[in-house]
Protein backbone atom coordinates (compact mmCIF):
# COMPACT_ATOMS: atom_id res chain seq x y z
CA UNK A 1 0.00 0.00 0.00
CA UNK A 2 2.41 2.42 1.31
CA UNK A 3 6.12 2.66 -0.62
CA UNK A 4 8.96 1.90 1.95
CA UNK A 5 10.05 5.69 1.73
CA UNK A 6 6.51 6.37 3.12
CA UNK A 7 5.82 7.47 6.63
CA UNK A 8 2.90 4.92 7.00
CA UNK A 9 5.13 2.29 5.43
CA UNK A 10 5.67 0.29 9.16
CA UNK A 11 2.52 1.31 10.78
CA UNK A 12 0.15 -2.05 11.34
CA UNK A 13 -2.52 -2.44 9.19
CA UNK A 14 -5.95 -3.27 10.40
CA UNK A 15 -9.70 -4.40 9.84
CA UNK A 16 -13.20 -2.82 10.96
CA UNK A 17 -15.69 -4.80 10.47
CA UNK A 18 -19.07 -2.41 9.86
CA UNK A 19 -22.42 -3.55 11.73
CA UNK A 20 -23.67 -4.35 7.36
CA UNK A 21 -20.40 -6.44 7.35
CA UNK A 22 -18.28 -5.04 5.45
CA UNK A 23 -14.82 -4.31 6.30
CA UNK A 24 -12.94 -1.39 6.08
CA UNK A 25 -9.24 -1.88 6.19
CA UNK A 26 -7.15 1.47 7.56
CA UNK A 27 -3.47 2.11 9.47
CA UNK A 28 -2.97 2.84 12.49
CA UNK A 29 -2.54 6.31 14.20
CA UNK A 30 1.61 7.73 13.75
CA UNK A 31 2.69 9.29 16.57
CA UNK A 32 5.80 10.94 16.25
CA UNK A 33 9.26 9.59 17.47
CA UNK A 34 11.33 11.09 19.84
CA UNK A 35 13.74 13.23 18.21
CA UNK A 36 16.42 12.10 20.51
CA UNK A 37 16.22 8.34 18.36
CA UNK A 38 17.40 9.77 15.58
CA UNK A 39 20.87 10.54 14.06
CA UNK A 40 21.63 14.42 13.15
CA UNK A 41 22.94 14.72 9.64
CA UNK A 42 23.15 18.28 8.75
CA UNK A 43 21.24 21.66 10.24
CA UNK A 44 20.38 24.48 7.92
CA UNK A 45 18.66 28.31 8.82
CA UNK A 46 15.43 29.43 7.29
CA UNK A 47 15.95 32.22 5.18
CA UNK A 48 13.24 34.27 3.00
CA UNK A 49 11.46 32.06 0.46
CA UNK A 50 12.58 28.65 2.27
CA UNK A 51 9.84 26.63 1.38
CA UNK A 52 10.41 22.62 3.49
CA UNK A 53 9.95 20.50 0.29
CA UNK A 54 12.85 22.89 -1.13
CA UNK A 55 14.83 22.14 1.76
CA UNK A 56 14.02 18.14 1.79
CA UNK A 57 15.22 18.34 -1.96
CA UNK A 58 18.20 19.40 -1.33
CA UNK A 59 19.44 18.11 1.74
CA UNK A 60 17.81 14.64 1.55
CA UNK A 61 17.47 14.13 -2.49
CA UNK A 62 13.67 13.86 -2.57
CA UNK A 63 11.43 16.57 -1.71
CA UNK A 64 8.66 14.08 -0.44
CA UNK A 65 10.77 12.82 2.68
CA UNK A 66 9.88 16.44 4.52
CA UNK A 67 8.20 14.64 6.61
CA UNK A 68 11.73 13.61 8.31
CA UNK A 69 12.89 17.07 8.97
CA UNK A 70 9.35 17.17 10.73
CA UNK A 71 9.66 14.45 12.54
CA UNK A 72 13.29 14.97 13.71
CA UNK A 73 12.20 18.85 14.98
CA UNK A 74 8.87 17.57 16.16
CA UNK A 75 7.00 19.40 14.00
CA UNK A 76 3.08 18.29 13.46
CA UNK A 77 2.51 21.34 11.43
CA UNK A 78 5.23 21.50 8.64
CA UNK A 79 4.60 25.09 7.29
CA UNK A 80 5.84 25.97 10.76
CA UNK A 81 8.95 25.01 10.58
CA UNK A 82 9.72 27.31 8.04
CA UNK A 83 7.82 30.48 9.19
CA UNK A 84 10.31 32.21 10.85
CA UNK A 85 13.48 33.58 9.10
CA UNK A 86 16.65 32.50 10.93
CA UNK A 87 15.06 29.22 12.36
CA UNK A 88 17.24 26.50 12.51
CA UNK A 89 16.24 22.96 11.20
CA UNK A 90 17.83 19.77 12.03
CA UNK A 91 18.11 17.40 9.44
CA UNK A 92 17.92 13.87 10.15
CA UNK A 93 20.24 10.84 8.49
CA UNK A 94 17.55 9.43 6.58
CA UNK A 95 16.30 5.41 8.31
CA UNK A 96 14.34 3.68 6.22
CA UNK A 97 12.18 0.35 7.11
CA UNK A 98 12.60 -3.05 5.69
C-alpha cells in the first residue's frame, strides 16, 4: 500500500468490520518519534522564500521525505517550521524500514 520511503510504510494495518459487514481496512494512528532516536545529519537556517519540500530536496534528495525534517524537529505542522526567518532545522540521516 504504502512505498517503503513512506511514513505509514511500518505502521500495522488493520480491519473494521461495519455492523452491514463489510470491512474497512485502515493504518494505524503515527505518533511521532522522539527526536532524541534519531541521528543528526546536517542543520540548515530558514531564510526568505525557504519553502520545506525545497529544503528536503536538497538536503535529503527527494522533496517528499519532509516529513523527516518534521519528525526529527517535532513538528506536526510543517509550514511551521519554516515560518520564521533564521530558524534553525535539524536534518535527520535518513532510516528507512525493511
Amino acid at each position: 500500500m504504502f512505498t517503503h520511503t513512506s511514513r505509514y510504510y511500518s505502521i500495522e494495518t488493520v480491519t473494521y468490520s461495519s455492523a452491514d459487514g463489510q470491512e474497512h481496512r485502515y493504518k494505524r494512528r503515527r505518533f511521532l518519534p522522539n527526536p532524541a532516536d534519531m541521528q543528526k545529519l546536517a542543520e540548515v537556517t530558514v531564510t526568505q522564500g525557504d519553502r520545506l519540500d525545497m529544503i528536503t530536496a536538497k538536503a535529503l534528495g527527494d522533496p517528499e521525505q519532509f516529513w523527516r525534517i518534521c519528525d526529527m524537529n517535532y513538528a506536526m505542522n510543517p509550514p511551521d517550521l519554516t515560518k520564521e526567518i533564521g530558524h534553525k532545522l535539524i536534518i535527520p540521516l535518513p532510516q528507512f524500514e525493511s
